[in-house]
Protein backbone atom coordinates (compact mmCIF):
# COMPACT_ATOMS: atom_id res chain seq x y z
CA UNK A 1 17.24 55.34 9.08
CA UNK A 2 17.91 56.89 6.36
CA UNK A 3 21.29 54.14 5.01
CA UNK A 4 18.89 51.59 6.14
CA UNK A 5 16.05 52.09 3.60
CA UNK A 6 18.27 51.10 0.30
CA UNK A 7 18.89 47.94 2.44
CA UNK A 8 15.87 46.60 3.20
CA UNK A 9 14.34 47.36 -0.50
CA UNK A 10 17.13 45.82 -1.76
CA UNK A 11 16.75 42.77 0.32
CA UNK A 12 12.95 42.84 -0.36
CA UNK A 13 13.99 42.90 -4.26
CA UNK A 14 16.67 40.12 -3.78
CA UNK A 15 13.77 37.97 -1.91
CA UNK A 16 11.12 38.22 -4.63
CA UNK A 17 13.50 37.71 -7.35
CA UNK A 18 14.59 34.44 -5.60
CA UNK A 19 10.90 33.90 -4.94
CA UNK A 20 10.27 34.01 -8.70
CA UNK A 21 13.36 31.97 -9.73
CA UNK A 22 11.78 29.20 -7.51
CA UNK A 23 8.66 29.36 -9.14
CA UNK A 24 10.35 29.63 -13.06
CA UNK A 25 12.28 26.73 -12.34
CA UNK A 26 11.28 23.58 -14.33
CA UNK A 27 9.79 20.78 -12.59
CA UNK A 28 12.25 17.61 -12.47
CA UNK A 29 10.97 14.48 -11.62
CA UNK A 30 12.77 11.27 -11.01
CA UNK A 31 11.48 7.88 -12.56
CA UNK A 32 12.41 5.11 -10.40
CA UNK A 33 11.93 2.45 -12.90
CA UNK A 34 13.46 -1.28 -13.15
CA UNK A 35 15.01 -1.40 -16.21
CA UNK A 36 16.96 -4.74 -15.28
CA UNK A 37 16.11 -7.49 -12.95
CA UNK A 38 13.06 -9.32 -12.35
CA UNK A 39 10.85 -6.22 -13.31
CA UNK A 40 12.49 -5.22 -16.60
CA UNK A 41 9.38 -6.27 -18.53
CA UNK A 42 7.37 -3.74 -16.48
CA UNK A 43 9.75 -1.51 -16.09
CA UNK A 44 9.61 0.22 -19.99
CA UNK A 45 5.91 0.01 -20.20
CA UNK A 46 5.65 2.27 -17.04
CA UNK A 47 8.05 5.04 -18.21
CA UNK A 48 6.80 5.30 -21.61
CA UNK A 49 3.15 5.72 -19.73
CA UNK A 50 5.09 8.49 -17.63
CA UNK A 51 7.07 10.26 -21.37
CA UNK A 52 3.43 10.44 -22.46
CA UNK A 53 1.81 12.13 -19.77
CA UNK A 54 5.14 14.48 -19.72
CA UNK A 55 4.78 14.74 -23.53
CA UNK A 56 0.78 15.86 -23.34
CA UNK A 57 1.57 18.41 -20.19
CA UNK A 58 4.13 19.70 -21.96
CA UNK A 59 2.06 20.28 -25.03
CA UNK A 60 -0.65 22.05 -22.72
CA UNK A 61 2.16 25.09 -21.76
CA UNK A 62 3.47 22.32 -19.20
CA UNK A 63 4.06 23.34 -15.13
CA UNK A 64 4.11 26.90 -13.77
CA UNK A 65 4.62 27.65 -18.00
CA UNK A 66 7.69 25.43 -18.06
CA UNK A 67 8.44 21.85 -19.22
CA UNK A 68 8.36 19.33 -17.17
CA UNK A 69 11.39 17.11 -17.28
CA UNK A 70 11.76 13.73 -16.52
CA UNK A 71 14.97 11.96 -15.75
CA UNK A 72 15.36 8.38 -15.06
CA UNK A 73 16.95 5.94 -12.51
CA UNK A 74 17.22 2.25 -13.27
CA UNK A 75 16.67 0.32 -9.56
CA UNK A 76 17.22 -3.35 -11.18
CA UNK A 77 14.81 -4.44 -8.95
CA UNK A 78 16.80 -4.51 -6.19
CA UNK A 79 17.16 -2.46 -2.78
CA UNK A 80 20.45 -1.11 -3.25
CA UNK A 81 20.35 -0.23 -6.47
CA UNK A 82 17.23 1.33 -6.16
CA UNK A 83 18.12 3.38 -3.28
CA UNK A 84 21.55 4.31 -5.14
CA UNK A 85 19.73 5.61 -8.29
CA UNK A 86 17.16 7.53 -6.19
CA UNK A 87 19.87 9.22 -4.39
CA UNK A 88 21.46 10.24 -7.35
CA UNK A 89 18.21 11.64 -8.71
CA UNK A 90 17.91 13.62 -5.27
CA UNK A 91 21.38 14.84 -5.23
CA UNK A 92 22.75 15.09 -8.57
CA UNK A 93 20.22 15.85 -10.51
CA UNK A 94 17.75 17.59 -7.75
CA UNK A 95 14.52 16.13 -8.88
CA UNK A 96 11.49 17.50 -7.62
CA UNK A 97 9.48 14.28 -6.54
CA UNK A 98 9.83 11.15 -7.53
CA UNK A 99 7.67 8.25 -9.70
CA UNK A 100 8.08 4.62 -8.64
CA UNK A 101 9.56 3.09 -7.58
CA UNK A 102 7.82 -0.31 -9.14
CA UNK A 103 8.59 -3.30 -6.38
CA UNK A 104 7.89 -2.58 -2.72
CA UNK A 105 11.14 -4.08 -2.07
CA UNK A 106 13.12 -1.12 -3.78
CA UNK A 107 10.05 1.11 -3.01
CA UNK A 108 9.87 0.74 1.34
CA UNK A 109 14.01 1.20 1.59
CA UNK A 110 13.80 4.34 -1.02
CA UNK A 111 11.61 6.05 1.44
CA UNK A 112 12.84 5.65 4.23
CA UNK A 113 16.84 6.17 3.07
CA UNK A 114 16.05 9.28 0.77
CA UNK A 115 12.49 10.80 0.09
CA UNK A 116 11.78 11.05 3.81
CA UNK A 117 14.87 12.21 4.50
CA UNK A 118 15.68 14.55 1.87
CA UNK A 119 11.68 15.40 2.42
CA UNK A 120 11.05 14.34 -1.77
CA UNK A 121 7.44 13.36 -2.46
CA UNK A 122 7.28 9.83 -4.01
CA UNK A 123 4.14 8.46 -5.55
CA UNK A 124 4.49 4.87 -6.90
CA UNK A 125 2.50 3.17 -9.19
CA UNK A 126 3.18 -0.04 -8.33
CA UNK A 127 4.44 -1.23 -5.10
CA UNK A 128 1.14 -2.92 -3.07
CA UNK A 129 2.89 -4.43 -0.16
CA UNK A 130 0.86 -3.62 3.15
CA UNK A 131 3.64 -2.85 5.28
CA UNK A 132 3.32 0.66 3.36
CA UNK A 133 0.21 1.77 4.82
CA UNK A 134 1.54 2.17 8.33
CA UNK A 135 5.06 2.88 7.41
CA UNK A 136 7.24 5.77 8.79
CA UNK A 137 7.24 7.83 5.96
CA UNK A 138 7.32 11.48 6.97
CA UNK A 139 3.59 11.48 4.49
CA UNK A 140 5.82 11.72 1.80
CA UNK A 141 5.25 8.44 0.15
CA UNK A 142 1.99 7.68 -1.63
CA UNK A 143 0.89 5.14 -4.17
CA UNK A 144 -1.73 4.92 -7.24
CA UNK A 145 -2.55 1.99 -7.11
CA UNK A 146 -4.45 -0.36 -4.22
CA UNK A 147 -3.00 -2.03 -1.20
CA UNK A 148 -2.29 -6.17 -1.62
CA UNK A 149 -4.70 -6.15 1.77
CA UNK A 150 -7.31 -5.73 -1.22
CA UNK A 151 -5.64 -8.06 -3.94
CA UNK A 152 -5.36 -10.91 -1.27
CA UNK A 153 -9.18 -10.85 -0.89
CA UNK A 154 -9.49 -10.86 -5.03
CA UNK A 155 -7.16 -13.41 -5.53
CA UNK A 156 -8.73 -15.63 -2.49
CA UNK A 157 -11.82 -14.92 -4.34
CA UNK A 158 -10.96 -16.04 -7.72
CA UNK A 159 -9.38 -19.22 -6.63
CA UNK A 160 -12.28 -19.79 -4.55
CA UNK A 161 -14.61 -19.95 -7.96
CA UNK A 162 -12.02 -21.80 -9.55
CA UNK A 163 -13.29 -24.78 -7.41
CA UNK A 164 -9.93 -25.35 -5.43
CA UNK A 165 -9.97 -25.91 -1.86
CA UNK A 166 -6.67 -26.33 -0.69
CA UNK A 167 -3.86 -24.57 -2.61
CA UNK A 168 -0.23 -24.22 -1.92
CA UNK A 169 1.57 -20.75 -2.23
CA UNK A 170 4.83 -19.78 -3.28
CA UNK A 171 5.95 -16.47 -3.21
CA UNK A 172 8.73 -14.15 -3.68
CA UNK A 173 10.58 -13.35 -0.55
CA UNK A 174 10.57 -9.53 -0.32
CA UNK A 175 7.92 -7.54 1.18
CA UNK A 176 5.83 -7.59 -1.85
CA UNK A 177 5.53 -11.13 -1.70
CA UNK A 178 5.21 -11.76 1.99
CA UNK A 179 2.57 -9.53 2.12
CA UNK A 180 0.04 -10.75 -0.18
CA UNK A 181 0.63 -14.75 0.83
CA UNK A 182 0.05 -13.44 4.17
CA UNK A 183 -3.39 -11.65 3.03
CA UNK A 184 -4.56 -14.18 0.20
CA UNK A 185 -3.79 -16.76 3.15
CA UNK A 186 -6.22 -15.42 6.17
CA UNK A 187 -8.91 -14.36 3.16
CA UNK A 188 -8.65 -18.00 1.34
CA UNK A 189 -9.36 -19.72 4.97
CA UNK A 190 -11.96 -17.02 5.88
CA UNK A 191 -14.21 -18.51 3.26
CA UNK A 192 -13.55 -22.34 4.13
CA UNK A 193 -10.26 -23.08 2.00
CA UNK A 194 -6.89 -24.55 3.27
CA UNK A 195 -3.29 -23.60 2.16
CA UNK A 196 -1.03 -26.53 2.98
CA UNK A 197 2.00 -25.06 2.63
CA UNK A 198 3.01 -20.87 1.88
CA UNK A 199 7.10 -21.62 0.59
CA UNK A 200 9.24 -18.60 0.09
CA UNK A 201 11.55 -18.29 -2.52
CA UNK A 202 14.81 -16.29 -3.71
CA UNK A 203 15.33 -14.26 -6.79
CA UNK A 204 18.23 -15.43 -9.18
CA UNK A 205 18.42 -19.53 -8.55
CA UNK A 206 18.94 -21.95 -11.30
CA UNK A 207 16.12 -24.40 -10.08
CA UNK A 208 13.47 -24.27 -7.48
CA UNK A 209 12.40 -27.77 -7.07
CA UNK A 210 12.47 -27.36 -3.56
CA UNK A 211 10.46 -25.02 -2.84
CA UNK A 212 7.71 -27.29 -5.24
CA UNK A 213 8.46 -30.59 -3.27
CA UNK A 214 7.58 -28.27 -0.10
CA UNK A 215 4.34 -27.10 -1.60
CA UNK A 216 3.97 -30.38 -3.32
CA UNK A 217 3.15 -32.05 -0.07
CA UNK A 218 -0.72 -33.11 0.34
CA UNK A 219 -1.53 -33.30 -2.74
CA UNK A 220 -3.22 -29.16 -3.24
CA UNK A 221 -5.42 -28.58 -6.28
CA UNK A 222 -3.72 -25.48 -7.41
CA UNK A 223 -0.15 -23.39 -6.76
CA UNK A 224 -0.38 -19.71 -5.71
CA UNK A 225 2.46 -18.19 -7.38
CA UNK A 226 3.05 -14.69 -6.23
CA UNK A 227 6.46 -13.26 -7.79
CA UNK A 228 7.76 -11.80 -11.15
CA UNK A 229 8.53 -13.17 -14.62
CA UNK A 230 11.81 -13.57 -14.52
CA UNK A 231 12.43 -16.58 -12.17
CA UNK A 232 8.69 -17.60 -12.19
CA UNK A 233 8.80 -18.73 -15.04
CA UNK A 234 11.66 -21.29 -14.17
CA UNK A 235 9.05 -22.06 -10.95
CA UNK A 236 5.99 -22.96 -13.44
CA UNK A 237 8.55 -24.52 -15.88
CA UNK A 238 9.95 -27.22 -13.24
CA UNK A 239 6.26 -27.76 -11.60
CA UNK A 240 4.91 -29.04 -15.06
CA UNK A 241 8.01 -30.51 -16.53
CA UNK A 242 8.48 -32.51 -12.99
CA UNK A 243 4.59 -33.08 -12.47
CA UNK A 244 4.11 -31.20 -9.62
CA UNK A 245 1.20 -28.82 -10.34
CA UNK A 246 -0.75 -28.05 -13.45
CA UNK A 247 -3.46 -25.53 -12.06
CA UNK A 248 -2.07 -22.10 -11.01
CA UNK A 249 -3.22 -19.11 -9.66
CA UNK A 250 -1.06 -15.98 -10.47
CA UNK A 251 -0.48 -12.79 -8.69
CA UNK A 252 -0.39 -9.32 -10.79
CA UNK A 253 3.49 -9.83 -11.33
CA UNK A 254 2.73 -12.68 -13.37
CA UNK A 255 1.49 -11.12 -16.15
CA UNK A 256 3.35 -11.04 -18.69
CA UNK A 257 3.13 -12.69 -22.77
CA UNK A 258 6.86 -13.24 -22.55
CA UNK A 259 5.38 -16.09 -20.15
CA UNK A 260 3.72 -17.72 -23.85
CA UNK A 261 6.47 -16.70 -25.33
CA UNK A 262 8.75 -18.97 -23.55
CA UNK A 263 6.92 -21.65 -21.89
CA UNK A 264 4.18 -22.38 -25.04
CA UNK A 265 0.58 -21.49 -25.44
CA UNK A 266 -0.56 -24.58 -23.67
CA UNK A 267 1.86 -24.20 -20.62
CA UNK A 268 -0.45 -22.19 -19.00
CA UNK A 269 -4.07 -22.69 -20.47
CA UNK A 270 -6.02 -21.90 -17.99
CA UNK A 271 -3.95 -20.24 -15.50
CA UNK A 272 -5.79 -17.20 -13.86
CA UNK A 273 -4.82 -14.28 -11.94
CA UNK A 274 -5.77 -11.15 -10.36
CA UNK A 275 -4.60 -7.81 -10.55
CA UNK A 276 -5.17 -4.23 -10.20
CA UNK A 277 -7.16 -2.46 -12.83
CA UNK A 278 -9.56 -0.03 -13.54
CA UNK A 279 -12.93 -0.48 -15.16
CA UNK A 280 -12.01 0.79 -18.80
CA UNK A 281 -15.16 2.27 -19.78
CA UNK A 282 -14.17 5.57 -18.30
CA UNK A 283 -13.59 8.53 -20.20
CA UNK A 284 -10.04 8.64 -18.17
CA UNK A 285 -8.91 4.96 -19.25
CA UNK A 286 -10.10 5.73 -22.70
CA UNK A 287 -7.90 8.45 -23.53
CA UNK A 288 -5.15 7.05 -21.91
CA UNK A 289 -5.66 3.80 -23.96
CA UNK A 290 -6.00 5.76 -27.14
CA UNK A 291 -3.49 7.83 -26.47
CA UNK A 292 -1.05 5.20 -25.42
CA UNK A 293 -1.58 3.16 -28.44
CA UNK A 294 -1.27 6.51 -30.85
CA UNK A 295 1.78 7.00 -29.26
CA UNK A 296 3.61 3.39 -29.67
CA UNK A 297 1.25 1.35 -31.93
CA UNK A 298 -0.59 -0.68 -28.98
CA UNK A 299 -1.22 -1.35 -24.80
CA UNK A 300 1.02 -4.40 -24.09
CA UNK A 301 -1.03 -6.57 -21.55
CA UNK A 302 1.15 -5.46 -18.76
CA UNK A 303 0.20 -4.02 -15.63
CA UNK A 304 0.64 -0.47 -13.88
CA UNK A 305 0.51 1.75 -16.76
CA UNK A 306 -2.61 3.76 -16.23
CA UNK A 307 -1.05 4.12 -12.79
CA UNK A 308 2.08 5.27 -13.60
CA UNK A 309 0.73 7.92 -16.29
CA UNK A 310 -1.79 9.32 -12.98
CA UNK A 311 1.15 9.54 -11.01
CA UNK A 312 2.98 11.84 -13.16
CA UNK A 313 -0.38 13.83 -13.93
CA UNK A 314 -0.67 14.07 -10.17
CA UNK A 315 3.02 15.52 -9.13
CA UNK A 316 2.63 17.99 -12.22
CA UNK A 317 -0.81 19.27 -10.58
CA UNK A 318 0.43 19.32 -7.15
CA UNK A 319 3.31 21.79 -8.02
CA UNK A 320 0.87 23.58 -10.24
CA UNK A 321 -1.45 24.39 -6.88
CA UNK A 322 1.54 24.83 -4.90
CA UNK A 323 2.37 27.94 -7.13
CA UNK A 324 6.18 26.48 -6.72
CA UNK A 325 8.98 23.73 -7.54
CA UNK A 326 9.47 23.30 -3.68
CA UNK A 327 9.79 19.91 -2.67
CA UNK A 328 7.52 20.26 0.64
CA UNK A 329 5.05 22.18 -0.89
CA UNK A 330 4.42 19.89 -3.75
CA UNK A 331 3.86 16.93 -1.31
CA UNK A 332 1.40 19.50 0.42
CA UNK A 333 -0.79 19.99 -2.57
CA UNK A 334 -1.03 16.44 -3.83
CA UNK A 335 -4.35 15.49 -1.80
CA UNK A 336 -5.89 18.76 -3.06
CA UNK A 337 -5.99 17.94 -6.35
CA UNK A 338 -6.44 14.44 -5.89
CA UNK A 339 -9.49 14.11 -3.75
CA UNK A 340 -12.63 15.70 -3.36
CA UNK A 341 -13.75 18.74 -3.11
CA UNK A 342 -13.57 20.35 -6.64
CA UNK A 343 -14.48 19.96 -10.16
CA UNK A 344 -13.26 17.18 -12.13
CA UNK A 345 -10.08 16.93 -14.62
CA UNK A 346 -9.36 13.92 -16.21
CA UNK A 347 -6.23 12.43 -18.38
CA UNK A 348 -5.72 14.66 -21.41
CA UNK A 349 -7.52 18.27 -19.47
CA UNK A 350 -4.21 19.55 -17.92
CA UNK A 351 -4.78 22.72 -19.50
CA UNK A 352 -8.45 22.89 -18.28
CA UNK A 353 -6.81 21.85 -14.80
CA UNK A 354 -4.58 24.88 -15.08
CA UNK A 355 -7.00 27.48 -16.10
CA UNK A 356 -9.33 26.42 -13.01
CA UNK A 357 -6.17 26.48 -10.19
CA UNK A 358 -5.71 30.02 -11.81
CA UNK A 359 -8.89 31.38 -10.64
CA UNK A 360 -8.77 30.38 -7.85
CA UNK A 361 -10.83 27.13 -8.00
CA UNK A 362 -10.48 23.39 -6.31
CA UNK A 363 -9.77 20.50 -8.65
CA UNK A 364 -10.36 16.39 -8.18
CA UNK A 365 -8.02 14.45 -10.26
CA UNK A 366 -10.00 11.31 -11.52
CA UNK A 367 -7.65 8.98 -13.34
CA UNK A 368 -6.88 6.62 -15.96
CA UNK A 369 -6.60 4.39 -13.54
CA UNK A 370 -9.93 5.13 -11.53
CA UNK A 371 -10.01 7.01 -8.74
CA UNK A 372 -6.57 8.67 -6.68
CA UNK A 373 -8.58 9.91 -3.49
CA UNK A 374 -5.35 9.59 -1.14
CA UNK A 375 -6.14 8.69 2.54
CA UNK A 376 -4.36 9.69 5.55
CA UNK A 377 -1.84 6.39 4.52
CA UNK A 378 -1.18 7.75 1.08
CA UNK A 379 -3.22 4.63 -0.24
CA UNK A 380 -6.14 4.56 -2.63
CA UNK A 381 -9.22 2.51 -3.30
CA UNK A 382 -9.03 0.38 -6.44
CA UNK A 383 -10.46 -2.08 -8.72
CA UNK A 384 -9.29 -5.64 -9.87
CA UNK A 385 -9.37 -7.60 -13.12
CA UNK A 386 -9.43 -11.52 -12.99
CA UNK A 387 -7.34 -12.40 -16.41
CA UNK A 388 -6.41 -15.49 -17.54
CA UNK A 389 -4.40 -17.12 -19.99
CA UNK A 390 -6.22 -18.67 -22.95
CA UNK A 391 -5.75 -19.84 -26.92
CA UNK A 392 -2.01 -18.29 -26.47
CA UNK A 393 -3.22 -15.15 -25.32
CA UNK A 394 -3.93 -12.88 -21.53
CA UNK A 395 -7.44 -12.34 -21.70
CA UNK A 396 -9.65 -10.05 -19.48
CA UNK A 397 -12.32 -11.84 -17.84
CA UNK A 398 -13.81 -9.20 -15.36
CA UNK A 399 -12.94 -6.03 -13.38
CA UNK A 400 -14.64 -6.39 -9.94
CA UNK A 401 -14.44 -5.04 -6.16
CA UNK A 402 -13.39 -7.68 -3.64
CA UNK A 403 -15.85 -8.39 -1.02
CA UNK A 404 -18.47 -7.25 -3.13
CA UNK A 405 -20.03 -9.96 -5.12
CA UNK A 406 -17.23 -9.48 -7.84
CA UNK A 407 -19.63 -7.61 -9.91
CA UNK A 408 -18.16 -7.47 -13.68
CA UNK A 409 -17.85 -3.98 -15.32
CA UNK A 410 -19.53 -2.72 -18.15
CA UNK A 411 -17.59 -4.49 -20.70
CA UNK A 412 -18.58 -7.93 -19.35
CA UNK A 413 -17.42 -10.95 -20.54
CA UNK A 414 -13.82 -12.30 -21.94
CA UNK A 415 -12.43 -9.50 -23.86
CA UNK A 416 -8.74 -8.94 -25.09
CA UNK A 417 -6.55 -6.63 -22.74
């Protein structure tokens, strides 16, 4: 008995020592971002939102009193890619959790070939494809910003009071794209309206006539175009230079200036669009506004920033209330400081968060993006703007709540994103 004492108080000793190394050990976290492909255009705007919520918990004493470090994995917008960079962020550089990825398409196969897997939590702040809600995820995929079950409702909506009746759709053929035709589709007819024709298409092809002459037929008021920059704008380029639509409807991957840029101010005059957005009168999506544009000069007019800078706020909180860097635990803590009960921390209060995890208290995240109350799904509740493109610029028109009169927010009124 006696030999054995030394042993077990030096195993006890070896344990906590490993314990604390655990808990000193800087949080990584992987960026999933595009920054090539179809997405490029989103894909900087998103990881500068995640440097400066990395930058402003870092300034605050940062995670468990280290920095948090950030490391980044280019998906091109593309599945293998995308799974190829996360696995490399897993297993190289043994991130924590990850952020992103940004289309559902590179989002759906990441989870299911690495974070479940290699049991990494992964919070996107993009990816709104349906299929997410009831996929087979291990609860170790969430998202920040709303389903497409919701922005198919909006962007029925909006067409609706656009006057059109029957519209044809395009969309992108990845699950990003099949998913909101499918819902804009069932909530268009719901209220009275027709879509003639619903026409996949593939990234990377020189022309796309086709897929117009399909939609073409029957003469609809308006196209649906649900896809990203890159190739649609060849789609809206051919429809107007070969006459086959002039009124469009756009999903929340088409917005983008480069669109003015390189089509003309007049191209699109008129176009509207839906997409997900938070009412900007909170004190949440005020910081992050003014601190985005103290930090590079302005807020491009591009989606999915607010949501990206939450997400990182939201794995750097989790680990802080696990008490740990382990990858399990984190995803454990997320919905406790993300939903109710407990008081509430905002963008820009990591510091206060801190303090009150401390002693002992519960925290509620609320966002720059509204709020991040995480169901059983990983999905949250959301907002949507209605912008449109006007005088050479993306303009704001309203930020309303589908299915519920489309109430506009405090701001009212047309007003410069």
């Amino acid at each position: 008995m006696i030999a054995k004492k030394p042993l077990i108080t030096a195993i006890s000793a070896l344990a906590m020592t490993t314990s604390l190394a655990a808990i000193a050990e800087p949080l990584k976290i992987g960026a999933l971002v595009p920054l090539t492909g179809d997405l490029q255009s989103y894909g900087e705007p998103s990881l500068k939102s995640a440097q400066l919520a990395v930058k402003e918990i870092n300034a605050a004493g940062g995670v468990l009193g280290e920095p948090v470090e950030l490391d980044t994995g280019d998906t091109q917008t593309s599945p293998q890619p995308g799974v190829a960079a996360a696995q490399k962020l897993a297993n190289v550089s043994n991130v924590h959790a990850f952020l992103g990825a940004l289309s559902s398409g590179v989002t759906i196969p990441v989870a299911q070939s690495v974070s479940k897997p290699e049991g990494i939590l992964q919070i996107s702040n993009a990816s709104t494809s349906p299929v997410m809600t009831d996929l087979d995820d291990g609860d170790f995929l969430f998202r920040t910003v709303p389903s497409d079950a919701f922005q198919g409702v909006a962007l029925a909506e909006v067409a609706a009071d656009q006057g059109y009746d029957t519209v044809s759709v395009i969309y992108i053929n990845n699950d990003y794209g099949k998913g909101l035709a499918d819902s804009f589709a069932q909530a268009f007819e719901s209220q009275g309206g027709k879509v003639g024709a619903s026409v996949a298409y593939e990234q990377g092809q020189p022309a796309y006539r086709g897929e117009l002459q399909q939609a073409d037929k029957g003469n609809p008021q308006a196209l649906v175009l649900i896809g990203y920059p890159e190739n649609g704008q060849t789609i809206l380029r051919q429809s107007l230079e070969g006459g086959f639509f002039q009124n469009f409807v756009l999903s929340d991957g088409m917005k983008a200036p480069e669109l003015i840029d390189n089509l003309g101010d007049q191209a699109l005059e008129g176009a509207v669009g839906t997409i997900p957005q938070a009412r900007d009168d909170s004190p949440g999506a005020q910081h992050f506004a003014e601190a985005y544009a103290s930090e590079y000069g302005e807020v491009p007019p591009k989606p999915f920033l607010d949501t990206a800078y939450d997400a990182l706020y939201l794995i750097a909180l989790a680990t802080q209330k696990a008490g740990s860097t382990d990858r399990t635990a984190i995803r454990d803590s997320l919905r406790d400081v993300a939903n109710p009960p407990g008081e509430k921390v905002g963008p820009g209060e990591f510091e206060k968060a801190v303090k009150l995890l401390e002693e002992g208290k519960d925290i509620d995240y609320e966002g720059a993006s509204g709020s991040v109350n995480f169901d059983e799904n990983g999905d949250v509740p959301g907002t949507f703007g209605e912008y449109t493109y006007t005088g050479g610029e993306i303009k704001t028109k309203r930020v309303f709540e589908p299915g519920n009169g489309g109430g506009e927010d405090s701001a009212g009124g047309d007003s410069n994103e």
